[in-house]
C-alpha atoms as a PDB file:
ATOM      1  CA  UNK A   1      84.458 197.275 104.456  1.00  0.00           C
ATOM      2  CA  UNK A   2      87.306 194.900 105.190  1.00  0.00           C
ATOM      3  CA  UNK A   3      87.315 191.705 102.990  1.00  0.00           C
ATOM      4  CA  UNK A   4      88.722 190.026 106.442  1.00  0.00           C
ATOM      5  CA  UNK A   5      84.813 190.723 107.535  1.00  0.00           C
ATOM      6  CA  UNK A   6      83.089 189.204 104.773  1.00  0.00           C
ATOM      7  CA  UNK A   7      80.973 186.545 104.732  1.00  0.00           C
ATOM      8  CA  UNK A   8      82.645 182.981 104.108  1.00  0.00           C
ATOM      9  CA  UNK A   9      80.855 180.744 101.936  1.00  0.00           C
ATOM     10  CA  UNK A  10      79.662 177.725 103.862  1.00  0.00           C
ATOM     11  CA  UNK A  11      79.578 173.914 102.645  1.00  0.00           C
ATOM     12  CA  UNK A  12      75.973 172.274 103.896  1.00  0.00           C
ATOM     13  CA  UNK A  13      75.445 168.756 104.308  1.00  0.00           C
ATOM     14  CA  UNK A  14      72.218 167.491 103.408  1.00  0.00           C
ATOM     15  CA  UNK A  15      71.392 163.658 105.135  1.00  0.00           C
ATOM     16  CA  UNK A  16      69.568 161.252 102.053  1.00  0.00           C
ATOM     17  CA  UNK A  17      68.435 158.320 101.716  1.00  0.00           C
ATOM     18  CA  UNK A  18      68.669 158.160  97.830  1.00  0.00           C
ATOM     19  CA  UNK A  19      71.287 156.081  95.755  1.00  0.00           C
ATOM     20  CA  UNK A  20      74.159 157.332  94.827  1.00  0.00           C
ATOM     21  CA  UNK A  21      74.522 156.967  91.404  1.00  0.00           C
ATOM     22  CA  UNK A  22      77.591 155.165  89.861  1.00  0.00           C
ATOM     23  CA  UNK A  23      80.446 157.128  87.572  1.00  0.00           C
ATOM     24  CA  UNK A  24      80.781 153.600  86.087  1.00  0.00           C
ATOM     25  CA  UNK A  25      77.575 152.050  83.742  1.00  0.00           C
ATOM     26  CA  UNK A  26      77.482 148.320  84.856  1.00  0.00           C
ATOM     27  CA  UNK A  27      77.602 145.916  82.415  1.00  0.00           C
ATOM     28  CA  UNK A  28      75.631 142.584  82.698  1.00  0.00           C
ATOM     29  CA  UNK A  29      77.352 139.771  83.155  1.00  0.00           C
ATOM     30  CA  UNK A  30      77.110 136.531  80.180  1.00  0.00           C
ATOM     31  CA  UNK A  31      78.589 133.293  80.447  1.00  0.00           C
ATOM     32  CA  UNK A  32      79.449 131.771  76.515  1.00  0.00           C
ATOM     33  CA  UNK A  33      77.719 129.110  75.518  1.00  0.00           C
ATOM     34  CA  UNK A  34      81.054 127.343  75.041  1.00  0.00           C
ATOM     35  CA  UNK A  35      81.501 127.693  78.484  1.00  0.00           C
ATOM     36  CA  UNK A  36      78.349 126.194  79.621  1.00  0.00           C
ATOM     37  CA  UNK A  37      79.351 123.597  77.233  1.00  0.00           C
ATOM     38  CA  UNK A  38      82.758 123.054  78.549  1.00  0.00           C
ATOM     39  CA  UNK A  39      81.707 123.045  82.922  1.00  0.00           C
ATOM     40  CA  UNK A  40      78.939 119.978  81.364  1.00  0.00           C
ATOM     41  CA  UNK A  41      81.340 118.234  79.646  1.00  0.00           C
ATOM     42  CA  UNK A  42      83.765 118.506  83.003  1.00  0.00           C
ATOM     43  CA  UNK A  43      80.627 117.108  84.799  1.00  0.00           C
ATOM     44  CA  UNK A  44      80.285 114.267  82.682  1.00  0.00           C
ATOM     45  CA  UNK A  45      83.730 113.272  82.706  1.00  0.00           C
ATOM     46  CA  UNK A  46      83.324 113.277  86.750  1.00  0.00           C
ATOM     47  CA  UNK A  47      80.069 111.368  86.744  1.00  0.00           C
ATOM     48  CA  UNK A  48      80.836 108.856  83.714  1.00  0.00           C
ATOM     49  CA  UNK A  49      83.263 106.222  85.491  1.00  0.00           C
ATOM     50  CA  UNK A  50      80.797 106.235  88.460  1.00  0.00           C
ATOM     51  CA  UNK A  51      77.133 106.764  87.633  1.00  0.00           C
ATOM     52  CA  UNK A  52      77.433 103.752  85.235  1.00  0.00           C
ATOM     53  CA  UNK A  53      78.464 101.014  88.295  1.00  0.00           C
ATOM     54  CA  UNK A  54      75.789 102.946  90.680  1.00  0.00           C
ATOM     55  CA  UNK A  55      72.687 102.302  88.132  1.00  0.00           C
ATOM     56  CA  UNK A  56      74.249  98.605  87.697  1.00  0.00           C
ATOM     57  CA  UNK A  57      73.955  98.360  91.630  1.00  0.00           C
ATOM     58  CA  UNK A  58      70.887  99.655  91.941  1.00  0.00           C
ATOM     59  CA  UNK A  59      69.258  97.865  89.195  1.00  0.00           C
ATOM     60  CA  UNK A  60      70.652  94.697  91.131  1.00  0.00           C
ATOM     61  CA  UNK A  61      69.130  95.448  94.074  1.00  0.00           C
ATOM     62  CA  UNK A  62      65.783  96.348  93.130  1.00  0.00           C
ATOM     63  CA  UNK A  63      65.743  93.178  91.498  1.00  0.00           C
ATOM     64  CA  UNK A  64      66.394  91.381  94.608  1.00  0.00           C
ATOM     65  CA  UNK A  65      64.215  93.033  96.461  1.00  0.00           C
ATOM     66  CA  UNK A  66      61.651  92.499  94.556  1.00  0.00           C
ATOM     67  CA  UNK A  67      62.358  88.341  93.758  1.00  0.00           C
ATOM     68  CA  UNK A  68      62.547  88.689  97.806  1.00  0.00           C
ATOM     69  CA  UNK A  69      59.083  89.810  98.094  1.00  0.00           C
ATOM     70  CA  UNK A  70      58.148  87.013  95.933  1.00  0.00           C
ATOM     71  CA  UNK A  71      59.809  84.545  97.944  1.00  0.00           C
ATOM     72  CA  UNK A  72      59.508  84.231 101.557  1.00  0.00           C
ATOM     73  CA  UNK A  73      62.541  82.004 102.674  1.00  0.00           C
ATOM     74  CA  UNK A  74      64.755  84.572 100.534  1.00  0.00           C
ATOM     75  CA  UNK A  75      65.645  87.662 102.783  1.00  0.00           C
ATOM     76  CA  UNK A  76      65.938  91.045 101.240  1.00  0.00           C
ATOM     77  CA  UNK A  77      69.017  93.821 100.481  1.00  0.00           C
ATOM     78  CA  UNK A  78      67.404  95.307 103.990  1.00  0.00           C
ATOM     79  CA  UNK A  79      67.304  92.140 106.129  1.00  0.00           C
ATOM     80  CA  UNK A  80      70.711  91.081 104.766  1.00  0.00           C
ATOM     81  CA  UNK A  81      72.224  94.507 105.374  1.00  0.00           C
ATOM     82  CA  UNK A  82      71.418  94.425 109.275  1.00  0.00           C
ATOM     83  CA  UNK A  83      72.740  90.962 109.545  1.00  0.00           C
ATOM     84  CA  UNK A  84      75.893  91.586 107.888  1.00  0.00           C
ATOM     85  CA  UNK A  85      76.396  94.205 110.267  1.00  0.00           C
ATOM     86  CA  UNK A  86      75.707  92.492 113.152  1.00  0.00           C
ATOM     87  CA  UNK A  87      78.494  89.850 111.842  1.00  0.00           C
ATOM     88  CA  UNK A  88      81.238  92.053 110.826  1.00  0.00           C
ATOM     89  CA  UNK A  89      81.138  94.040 114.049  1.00  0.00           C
ATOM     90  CA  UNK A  90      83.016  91.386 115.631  1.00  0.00           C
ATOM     91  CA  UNK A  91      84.635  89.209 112.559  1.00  0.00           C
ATOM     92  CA  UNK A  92      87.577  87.905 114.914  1.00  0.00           C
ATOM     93  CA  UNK A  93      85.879  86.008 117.663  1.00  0.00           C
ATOM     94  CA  UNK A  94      86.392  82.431 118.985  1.00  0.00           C
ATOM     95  CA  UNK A  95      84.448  80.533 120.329  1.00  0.00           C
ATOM     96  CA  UNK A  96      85.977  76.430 119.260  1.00  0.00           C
ATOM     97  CA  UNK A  97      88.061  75.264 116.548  1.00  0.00           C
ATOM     98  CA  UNK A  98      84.763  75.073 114.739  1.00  0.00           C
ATOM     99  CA  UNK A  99      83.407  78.370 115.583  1.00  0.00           C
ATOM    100  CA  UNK A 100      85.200  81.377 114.682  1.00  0.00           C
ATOM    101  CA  UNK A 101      84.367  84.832 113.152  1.00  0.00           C
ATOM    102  CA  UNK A 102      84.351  85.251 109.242  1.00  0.00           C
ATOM    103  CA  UNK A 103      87.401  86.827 109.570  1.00  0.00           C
ATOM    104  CA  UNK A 104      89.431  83.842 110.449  1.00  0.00           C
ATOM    105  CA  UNK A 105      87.418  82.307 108.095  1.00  0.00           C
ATOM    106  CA  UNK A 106      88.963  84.496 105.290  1.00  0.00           C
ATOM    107  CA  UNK A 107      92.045  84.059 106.257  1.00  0.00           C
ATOM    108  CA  UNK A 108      92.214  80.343 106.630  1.00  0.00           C
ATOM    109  CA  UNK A 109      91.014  80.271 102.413  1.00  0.00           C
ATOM    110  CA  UNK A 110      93.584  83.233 101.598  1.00  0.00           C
ATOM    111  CA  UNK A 111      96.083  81.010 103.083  1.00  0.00           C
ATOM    112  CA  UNK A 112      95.244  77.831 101.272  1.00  0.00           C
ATOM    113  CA  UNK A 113      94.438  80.065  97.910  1.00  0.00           C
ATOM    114  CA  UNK A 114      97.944  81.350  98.956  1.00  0.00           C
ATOM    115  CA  UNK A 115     100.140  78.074  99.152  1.00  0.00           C
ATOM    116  CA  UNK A 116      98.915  76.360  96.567  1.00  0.00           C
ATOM    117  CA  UNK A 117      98.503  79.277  93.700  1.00  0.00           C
ATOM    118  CA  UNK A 118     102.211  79.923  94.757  1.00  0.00           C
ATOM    119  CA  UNK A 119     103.481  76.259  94.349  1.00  0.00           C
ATOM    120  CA  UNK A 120     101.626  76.549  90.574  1.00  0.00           C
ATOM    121  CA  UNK A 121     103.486  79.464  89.899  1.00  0.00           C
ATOM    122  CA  UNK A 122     106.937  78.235  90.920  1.00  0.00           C
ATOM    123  CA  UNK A 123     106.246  75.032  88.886  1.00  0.00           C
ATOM    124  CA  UNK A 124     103.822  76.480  85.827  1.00  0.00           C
ATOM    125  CA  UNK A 125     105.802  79.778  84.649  1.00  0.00           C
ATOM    126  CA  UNK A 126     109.538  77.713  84.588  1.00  0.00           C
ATOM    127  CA  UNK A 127     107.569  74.796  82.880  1.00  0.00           C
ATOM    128  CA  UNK A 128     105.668  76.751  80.329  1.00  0.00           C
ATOM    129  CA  UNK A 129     108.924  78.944  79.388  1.00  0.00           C
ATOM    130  CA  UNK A 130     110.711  75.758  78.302  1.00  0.00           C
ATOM    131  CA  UNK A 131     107.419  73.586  76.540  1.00  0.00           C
ATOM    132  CA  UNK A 132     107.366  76.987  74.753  1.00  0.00           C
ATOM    133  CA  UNK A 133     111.080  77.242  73.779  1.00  0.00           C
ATOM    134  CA  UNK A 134     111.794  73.628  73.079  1.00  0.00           C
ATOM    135  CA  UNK A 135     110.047  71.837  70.896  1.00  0.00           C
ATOM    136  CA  UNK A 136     110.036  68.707  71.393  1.00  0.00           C
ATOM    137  CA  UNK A 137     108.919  69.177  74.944  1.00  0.00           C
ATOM    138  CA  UNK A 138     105.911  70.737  73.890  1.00  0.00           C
ATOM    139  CA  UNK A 139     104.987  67.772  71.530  1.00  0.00           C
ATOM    140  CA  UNK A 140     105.755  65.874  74.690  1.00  0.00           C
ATOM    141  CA  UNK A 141     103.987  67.366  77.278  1.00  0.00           C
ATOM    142  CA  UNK A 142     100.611  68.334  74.945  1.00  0.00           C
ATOM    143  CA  UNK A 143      99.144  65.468  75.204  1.00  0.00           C
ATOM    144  CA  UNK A 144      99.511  65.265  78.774  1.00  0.00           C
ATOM    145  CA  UNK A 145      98.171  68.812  79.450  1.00  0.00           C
ATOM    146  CA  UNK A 146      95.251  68.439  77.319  1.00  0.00           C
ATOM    147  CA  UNK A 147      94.469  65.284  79.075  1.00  0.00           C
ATOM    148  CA  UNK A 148      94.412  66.930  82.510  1.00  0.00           C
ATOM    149  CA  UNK A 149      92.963  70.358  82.060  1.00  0.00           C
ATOM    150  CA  UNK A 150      89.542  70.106  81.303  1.00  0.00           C
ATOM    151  CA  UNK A 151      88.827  67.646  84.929  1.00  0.00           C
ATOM    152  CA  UNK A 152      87.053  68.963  87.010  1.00  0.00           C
ATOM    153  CA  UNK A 153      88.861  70.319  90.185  1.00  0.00           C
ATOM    154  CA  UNK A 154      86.928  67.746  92.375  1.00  0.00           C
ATOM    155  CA  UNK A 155      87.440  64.918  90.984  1.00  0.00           C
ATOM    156  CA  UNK A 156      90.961  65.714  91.685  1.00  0.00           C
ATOM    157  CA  UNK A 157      90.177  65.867  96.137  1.00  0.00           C
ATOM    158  CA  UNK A 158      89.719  61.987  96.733  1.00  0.00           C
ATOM    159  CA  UNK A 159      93.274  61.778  95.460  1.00  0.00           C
ATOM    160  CA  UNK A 160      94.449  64.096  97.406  1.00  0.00           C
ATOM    161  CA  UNK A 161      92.815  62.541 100.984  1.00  0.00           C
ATOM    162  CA  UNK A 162      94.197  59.671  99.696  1.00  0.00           C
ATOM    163  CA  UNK A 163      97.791  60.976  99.041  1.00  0.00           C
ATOM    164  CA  UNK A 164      98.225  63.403 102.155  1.00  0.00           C
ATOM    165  CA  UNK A 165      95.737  61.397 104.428  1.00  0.00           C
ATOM    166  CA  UNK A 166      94.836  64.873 105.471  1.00  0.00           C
ATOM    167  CA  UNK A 167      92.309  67.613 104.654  1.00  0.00           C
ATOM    168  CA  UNK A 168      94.173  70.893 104.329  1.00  0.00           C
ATOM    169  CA  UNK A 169      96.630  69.768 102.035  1.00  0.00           C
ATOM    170  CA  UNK A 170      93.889  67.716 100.168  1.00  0.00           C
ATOM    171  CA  UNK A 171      92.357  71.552  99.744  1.00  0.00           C
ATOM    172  CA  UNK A 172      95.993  72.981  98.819  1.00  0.00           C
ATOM    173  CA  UNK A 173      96.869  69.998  96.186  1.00  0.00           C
ATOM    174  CA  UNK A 174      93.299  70.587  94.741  1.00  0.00           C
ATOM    175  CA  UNK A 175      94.090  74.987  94.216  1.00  0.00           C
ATOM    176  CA  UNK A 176      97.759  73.614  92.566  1.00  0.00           C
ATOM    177  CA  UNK A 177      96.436  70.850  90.160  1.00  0.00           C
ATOM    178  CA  UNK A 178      94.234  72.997  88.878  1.00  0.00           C
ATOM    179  CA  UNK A 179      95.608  76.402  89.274  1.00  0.00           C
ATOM    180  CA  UNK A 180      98.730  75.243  87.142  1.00  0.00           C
ATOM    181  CA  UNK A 181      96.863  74.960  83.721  1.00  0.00           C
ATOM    182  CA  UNK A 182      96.715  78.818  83.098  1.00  0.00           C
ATOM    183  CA  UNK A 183      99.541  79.629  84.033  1.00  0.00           C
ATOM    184  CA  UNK A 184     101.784  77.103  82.028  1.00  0.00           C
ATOM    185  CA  UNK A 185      99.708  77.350  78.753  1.00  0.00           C
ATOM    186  CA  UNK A 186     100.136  81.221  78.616  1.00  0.00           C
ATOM    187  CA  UNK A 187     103.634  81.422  79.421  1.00  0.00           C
ATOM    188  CA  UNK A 188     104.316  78.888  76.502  1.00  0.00           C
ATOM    189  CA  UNK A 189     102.147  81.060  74.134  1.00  0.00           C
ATOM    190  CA  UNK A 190     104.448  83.984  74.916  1.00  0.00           C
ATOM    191  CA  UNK A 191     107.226  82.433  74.200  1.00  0.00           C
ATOM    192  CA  UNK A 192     105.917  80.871  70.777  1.00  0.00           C
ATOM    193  CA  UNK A 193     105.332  83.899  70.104  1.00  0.00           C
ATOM    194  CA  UNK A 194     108.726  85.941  70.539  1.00  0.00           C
ATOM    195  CA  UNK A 195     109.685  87.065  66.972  1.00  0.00           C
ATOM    196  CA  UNK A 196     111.920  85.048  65.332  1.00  0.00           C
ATOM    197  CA  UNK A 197     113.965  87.726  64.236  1.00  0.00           C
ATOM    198  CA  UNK A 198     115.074  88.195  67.829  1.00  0.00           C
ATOM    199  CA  UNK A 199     116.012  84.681  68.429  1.00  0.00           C
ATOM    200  CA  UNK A 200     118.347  84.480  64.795  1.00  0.00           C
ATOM    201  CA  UNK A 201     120.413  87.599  66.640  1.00  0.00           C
ATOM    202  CA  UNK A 202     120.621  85.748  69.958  1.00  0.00           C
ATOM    203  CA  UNK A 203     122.284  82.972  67.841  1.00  0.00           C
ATOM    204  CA  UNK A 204     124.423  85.501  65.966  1.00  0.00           C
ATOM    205  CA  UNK A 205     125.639  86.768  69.208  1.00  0.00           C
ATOM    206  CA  UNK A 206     125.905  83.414  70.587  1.00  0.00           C
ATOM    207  CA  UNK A 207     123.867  84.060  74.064  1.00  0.00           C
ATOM    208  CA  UNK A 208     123.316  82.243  76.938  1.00  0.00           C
ATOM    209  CA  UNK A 209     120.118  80.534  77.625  1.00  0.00           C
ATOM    210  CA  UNK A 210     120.017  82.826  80.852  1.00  0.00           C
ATOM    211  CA  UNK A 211     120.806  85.851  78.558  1.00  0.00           C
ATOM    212  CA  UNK A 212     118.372  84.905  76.263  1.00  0.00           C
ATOM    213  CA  UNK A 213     116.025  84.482  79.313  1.00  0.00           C
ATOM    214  CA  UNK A 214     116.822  87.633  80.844  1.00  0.00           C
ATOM    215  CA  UNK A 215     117.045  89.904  77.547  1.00  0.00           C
ATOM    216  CA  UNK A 216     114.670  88.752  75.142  1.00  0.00           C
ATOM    217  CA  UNK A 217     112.300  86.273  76.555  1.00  0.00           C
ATOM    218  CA  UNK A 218     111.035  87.802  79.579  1.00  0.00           C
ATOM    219  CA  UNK A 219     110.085  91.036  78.588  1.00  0.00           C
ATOM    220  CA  UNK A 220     108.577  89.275  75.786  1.00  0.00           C
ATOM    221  CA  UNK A 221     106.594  87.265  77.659  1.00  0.00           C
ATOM    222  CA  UNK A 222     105.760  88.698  80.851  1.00  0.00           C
ATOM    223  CA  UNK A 223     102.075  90.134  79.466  1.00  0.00           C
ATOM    224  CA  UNK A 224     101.225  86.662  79.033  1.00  0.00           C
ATOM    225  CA  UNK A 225     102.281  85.500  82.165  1.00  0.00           C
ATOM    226  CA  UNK A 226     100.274  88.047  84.086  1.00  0.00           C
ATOM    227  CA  UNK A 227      97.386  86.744  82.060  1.00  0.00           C
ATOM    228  CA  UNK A 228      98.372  83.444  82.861  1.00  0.00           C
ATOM    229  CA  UNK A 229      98.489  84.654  86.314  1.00  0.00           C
ATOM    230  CA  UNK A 230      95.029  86.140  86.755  1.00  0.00           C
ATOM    231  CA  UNK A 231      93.024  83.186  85.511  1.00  0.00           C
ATOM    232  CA  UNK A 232      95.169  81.513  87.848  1.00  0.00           C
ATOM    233  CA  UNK A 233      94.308  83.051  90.963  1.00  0.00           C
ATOM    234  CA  UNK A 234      90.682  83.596  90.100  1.00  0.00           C
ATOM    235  CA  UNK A 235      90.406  79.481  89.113  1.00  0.00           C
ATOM    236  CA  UNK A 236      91.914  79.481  92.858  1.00  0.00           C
ATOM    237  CA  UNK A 237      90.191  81.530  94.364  1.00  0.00           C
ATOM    238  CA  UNK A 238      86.791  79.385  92.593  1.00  0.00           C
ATOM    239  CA  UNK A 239      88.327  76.016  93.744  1.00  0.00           C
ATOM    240  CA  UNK A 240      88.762  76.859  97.667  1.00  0.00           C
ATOM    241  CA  UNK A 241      85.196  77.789  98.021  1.00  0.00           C
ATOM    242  CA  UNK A 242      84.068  74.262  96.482  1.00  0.00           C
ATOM    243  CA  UNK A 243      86.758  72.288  98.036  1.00  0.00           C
ATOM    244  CA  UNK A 244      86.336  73.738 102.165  1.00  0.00           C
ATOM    245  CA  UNK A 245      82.498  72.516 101.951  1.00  0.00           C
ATOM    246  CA  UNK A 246      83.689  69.075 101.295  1.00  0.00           C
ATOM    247  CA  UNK A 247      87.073  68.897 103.531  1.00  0.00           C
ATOM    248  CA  UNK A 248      85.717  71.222 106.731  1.00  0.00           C
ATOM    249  CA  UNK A 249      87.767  73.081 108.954  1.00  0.00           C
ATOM    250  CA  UNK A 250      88.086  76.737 109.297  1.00  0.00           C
ATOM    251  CA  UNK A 251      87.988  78.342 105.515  1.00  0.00           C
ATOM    252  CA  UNK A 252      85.043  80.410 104.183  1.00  0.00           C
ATOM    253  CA  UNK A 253      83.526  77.511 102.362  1.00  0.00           C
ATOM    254  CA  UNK A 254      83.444  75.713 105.398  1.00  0.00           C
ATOM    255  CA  UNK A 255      81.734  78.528 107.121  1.00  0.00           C
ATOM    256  CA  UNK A 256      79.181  78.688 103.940  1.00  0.00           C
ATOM    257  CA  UNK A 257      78.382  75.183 104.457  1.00  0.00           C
ATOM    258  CA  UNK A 258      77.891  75.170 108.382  1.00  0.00           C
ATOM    259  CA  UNK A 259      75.303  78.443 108.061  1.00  0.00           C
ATOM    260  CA  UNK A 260      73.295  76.293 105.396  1.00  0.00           C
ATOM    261  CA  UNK A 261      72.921  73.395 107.653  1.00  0.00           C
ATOM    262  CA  UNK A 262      71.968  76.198 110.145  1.00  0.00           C
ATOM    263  CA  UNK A 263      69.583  77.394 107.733  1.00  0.00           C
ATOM    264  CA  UNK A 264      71.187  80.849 107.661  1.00  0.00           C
ATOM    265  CA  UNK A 265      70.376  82.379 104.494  1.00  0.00           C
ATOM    266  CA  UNK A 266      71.736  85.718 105.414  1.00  0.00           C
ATOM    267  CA  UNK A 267      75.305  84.532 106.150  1.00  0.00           C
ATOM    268  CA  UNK A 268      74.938  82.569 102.514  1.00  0.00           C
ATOM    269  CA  UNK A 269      74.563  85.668 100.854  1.00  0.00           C
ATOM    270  CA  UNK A 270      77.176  87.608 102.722  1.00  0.00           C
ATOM    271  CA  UNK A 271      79.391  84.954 102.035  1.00  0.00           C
ATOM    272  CA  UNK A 272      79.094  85.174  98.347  1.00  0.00           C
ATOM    273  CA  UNK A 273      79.504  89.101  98.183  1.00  0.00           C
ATOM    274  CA  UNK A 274      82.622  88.735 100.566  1.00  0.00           C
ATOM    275  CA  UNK A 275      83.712  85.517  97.890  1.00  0.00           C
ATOM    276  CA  UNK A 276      83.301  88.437  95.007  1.00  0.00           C
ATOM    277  CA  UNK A 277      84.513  91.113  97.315  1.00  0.00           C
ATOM    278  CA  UNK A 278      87.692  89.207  97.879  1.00  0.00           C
ATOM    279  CA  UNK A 279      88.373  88.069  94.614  1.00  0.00           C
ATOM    280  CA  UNK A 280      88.216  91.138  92.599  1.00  0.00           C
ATOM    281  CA  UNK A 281      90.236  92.792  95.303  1.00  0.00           C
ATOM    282  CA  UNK A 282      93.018  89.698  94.439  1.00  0.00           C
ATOM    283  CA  UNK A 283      92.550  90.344  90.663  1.00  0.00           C
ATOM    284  CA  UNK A 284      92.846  93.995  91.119  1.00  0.00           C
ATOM    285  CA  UNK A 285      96.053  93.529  92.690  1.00  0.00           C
ATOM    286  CA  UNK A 286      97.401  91.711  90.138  1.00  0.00           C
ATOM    287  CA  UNK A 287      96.624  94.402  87.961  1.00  0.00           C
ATOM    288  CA  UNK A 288      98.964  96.699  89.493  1.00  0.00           C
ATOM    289  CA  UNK A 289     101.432  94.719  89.597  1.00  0.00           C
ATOM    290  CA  UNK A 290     101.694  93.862  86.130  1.00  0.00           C
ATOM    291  CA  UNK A 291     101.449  97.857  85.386  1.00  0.00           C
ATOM    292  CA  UNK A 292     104.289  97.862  87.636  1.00  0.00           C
ATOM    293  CA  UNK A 293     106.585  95.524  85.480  1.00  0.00           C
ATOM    294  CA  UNK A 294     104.950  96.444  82.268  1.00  0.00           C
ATOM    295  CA  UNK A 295     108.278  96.199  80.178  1.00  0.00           C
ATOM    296  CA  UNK A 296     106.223  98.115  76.470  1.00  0.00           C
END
């Protein structure tokens, strides 16, 4: 027989449903306990600077929602919520000089907080570097500053209306006189406290007062300056609220006052979270910009 002829082997498929089972053996996968340890801890360190403020917040307003409840001419977080809505969806209307949104408000009292916390600082940081470097100015001026500081900040209006005849800069005389204190008492505390040892080489080198200024002072100082600065704009920031009710115009003490003789207790309250709002905002600024200049 020819082995052409012969019969070929043939390959059959056969059609299953069954699992084919793997050359490789599986092996569960574990995750370490470190591990588990270590995604927490990366957690944490996400929800720590934030859950902290939130349970703050919410504490505070369950506790206002429930003196609300208690008291019927007080409106609640809800109540409050919708009005502040309805105000701030058009903050920048006019209707009369007296009239305006809570915008212009704002920026009437940033203005005032502006002008007169910037004539304090041109007059309180050049003043407090020399009662701090001279010494006989300080026993001067001590006195003097002791005298003034602790007065209130209205007492000091009826001498401005009678001064400037005027209102606004009765409110902008008020934010300097007592705006001025902070800044001028820690500026001179820096520079009392510059090391000595870095004064006795400005005299062996024989400096300038503007070297000396420039090179040693300065850096020296400037931490307590931005101090200084801080309680400065948050005493101004205090002062405009209290001086607007009593002078008027456009300012967001004005505005504070007007919606209480309107009986507005809504627009109260909104006005004192904006007053917050706008102050930590100010102080948070600051902030940054001593970072900026931080001369350590």
């Amino acid at each position: 027989m020819n082995s052409a002829n012969a019969t070929k082997p043939t390959l059959t498929v056969v059609e299953t449903n069954a699992p084919i089972p793997s050359l490789r053996k599986e092996t569960p996968i574990t995750v370490k306990p470190k591990t588990v340890a270590r995604i927490k801890s990366k957690r944490w360190q996400l929800l720590e600077p934030i859950l902290p403020p939130l349970l703050g917040f919410a504490l505070f307003i369950g506790i206002w929602a429930m003196v609300a409840q208690h008291t019927p001419a007080l409106p609640g977080p809800i109540k409050t919520w919708h009005s502040a809505t309805a105000l701030f969806s058009d903050p920048f209307y006019r209707k009369g000089p007296n009239d305006q949104g809570i915008g212009w408000n704002i920026l009437n009292s940033l203005q005032r907080v502006g002008l007169g916390f910037g004539m304090a600082a041109l007059i309180g940081i050049p003043l407090g570097f020399m009662i701090g470097r001279f010494t006989f100015l300080k026993r001067m001026t001590a006195p003097i500053i002791s005298l003034l500081r602790p007065v209130s900040p209205l007492a000091w209006l009826p001498i401005g209306l009678l001064v400037f005849k005027a209102a606004n800069p009765a409110a902008i005389w008020v934010i300097f006189i007592s705006s001025i204190w902070p800044i001028v008492i820690n500026t001179a505390v820096g520079v009392s406290h510059v090391p000595q040892d870095y004064m006795n080489v400005a005299k062996v080198l024989k400096l300038s007062e503007w070297k000396i200024f420039t090179k040693i002072l300065f850096p020296s100082v400037l931490p307590y300056m931005m101090t200084g600065i801080r309680l400065s704009i948050g005493v101004a920031w205090l002062v405009i609220v209290a001086a607007e009710m009593l002078t008027g115009g456009v300012g967001i003490g004005f505005w504070v006052w007007d919606e209480w003789n309107n009986l507005n207790v809504e627009h109260i309250i909104i006005a004192i979270f904006v007053v917050g709002i706008v102050g930590l905002l100010l102080e948070y600024a600051l902030l940054l910009l001593a970072k900026r200049f931080d001369y350590e």
